[in-house]
Protein backbone atom coordinates (compact mmCIF):
# COMPACT_ATOMS: atom_id res chain seq x y z
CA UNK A 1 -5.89 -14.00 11.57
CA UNK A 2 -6.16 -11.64 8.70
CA UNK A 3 -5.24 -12.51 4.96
CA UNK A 4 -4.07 -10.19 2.60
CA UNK A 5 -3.49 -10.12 -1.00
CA UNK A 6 -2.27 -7.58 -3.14
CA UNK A 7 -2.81 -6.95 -7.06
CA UNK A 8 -2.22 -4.00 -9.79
CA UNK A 9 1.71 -3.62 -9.77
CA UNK A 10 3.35 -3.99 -13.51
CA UNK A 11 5.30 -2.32 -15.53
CA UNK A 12 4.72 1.36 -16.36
CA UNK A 13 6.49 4.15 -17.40
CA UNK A 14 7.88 7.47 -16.09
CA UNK A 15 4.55 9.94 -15.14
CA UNK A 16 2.54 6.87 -15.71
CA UNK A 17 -0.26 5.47 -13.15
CA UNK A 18 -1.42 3.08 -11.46
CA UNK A 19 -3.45 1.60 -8.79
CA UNK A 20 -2.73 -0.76 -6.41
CA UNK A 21 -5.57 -3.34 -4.65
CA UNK A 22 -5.42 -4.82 -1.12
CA UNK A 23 -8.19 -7.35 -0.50
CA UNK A 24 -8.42 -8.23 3.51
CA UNK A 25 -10.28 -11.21 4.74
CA UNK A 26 -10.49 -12.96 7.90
CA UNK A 27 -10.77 -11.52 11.07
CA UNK A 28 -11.34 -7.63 9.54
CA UNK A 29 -13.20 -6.32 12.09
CA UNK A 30 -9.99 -6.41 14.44
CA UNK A 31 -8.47 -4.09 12.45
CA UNK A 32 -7.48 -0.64 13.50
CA UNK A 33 -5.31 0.50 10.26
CA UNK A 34 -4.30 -0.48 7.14
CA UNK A 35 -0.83 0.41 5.15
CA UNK A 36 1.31 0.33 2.10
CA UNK A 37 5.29 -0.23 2.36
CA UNK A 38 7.41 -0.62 -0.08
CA UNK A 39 10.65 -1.93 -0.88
CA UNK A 40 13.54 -0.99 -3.05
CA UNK A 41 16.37 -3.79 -3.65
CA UNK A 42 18.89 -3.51 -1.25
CA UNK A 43 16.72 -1.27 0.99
CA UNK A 44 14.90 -1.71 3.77
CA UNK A 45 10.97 -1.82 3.74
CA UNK A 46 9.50 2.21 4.50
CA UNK A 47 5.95 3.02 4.53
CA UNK A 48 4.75 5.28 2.07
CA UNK A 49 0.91 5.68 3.20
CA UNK A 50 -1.29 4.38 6.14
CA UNK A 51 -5.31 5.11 6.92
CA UNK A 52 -6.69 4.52 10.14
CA UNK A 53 -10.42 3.48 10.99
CA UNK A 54 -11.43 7.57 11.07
CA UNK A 55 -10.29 7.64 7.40
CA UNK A 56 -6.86 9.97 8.54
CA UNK A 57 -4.21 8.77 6.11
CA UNK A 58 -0.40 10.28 6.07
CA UNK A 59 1.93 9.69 3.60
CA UNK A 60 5.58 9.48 3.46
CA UNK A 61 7.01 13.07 1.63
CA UNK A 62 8.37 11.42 -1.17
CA UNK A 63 5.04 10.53 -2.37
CA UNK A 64 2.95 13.40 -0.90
CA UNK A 65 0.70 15.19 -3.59
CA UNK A 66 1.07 12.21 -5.79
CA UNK A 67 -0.26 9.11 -4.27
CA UNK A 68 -3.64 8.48 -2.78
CA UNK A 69 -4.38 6.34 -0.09
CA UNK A 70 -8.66 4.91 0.25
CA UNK A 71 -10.59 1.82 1.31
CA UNK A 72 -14.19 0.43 0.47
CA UNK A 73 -16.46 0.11 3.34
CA UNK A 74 -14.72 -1.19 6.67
CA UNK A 75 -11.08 -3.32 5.86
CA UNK A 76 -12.51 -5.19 3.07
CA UNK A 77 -10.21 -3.38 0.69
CA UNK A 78 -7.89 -0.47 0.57
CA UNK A 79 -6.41 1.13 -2.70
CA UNK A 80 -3.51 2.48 -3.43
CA UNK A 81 -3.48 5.14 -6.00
CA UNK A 82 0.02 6.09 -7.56
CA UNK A 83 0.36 9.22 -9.89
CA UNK A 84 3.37 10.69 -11.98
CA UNK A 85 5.05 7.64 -10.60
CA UNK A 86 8.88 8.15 -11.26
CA UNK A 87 11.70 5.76 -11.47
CA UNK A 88 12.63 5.56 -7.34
CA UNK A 89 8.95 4.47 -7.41
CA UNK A 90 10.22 1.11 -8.63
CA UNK A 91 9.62 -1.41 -5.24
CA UNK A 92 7.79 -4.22 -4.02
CA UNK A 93 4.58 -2.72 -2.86
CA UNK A 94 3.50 -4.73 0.46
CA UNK A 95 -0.47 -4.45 1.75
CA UNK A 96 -0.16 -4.18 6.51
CA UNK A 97 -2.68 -4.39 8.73
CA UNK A 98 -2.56 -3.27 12.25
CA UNK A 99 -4.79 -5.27 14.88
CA UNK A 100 -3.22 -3.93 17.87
CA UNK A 101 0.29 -1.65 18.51
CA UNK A 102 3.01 -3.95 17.36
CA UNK A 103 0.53 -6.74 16.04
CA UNK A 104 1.10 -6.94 11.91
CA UNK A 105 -0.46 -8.79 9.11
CA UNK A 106 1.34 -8.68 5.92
CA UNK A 107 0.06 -9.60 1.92
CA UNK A 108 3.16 -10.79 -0.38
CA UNK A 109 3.46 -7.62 -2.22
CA UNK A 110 3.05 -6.80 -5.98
CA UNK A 111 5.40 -5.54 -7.71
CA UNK A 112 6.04 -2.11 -9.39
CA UNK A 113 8.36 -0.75 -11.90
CA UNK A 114 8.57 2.01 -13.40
CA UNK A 115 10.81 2.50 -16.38
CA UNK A 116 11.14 3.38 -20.25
């Protein structure tokens, strides 16, 4: 079992920042990747960035260039740094951790808005 719990969402506005904690704990060392997904009311949950145990991260191109995906040493925590955040920005940010193909864990999310 892996635990997740995520922290840093708020309110902020238009070309603001923030950043965006995921603390892992439990089994960690069976984990292969780690992810942020978000989701938008009324829309289904996409990832926007993902970092696998060589450190390769991709990001979905709606956030390329302007968010930043890291983690501390091993799975104890990954980060999620979000710059010139705009208003489509605005989700539920959810922490995922891969053990195996298919196998999930999932935090609660935090949430983000961004708005005047």
């Amino acid at each position: 079992q892996v635990q997740l719990v995520e922290s840093g969402g708020g309110l902020v506005q238009p070309g603001g920042s923030l950043r965006l904690s995921c603390a892992a704990s439990g089994s960690i060392f069976s984990i292969n990747a780690m992810a942020w997904y978000r989701q938008a009311p009324g829309k289904e949950r996409d990832l926007v960035a993902r970092i696998t145990s060589l450190d390769i991260t991709n990001y979905a191109d709606s956030v390329k260039g302007r968010f930043t995906i890291s983690r501390g040493v091993g799975w104890n925590m990954v980060y999620l740094q979000m710059n010139s955040l705009k208003p489509d920005d605005t989700a539920r940010y959810y922490c995922n951790a891969e053990v195996a193909p298919g196998a999930m864990y999932w935090g609660k999310g935090t949430l983000v808005t961004v708005s005047t």
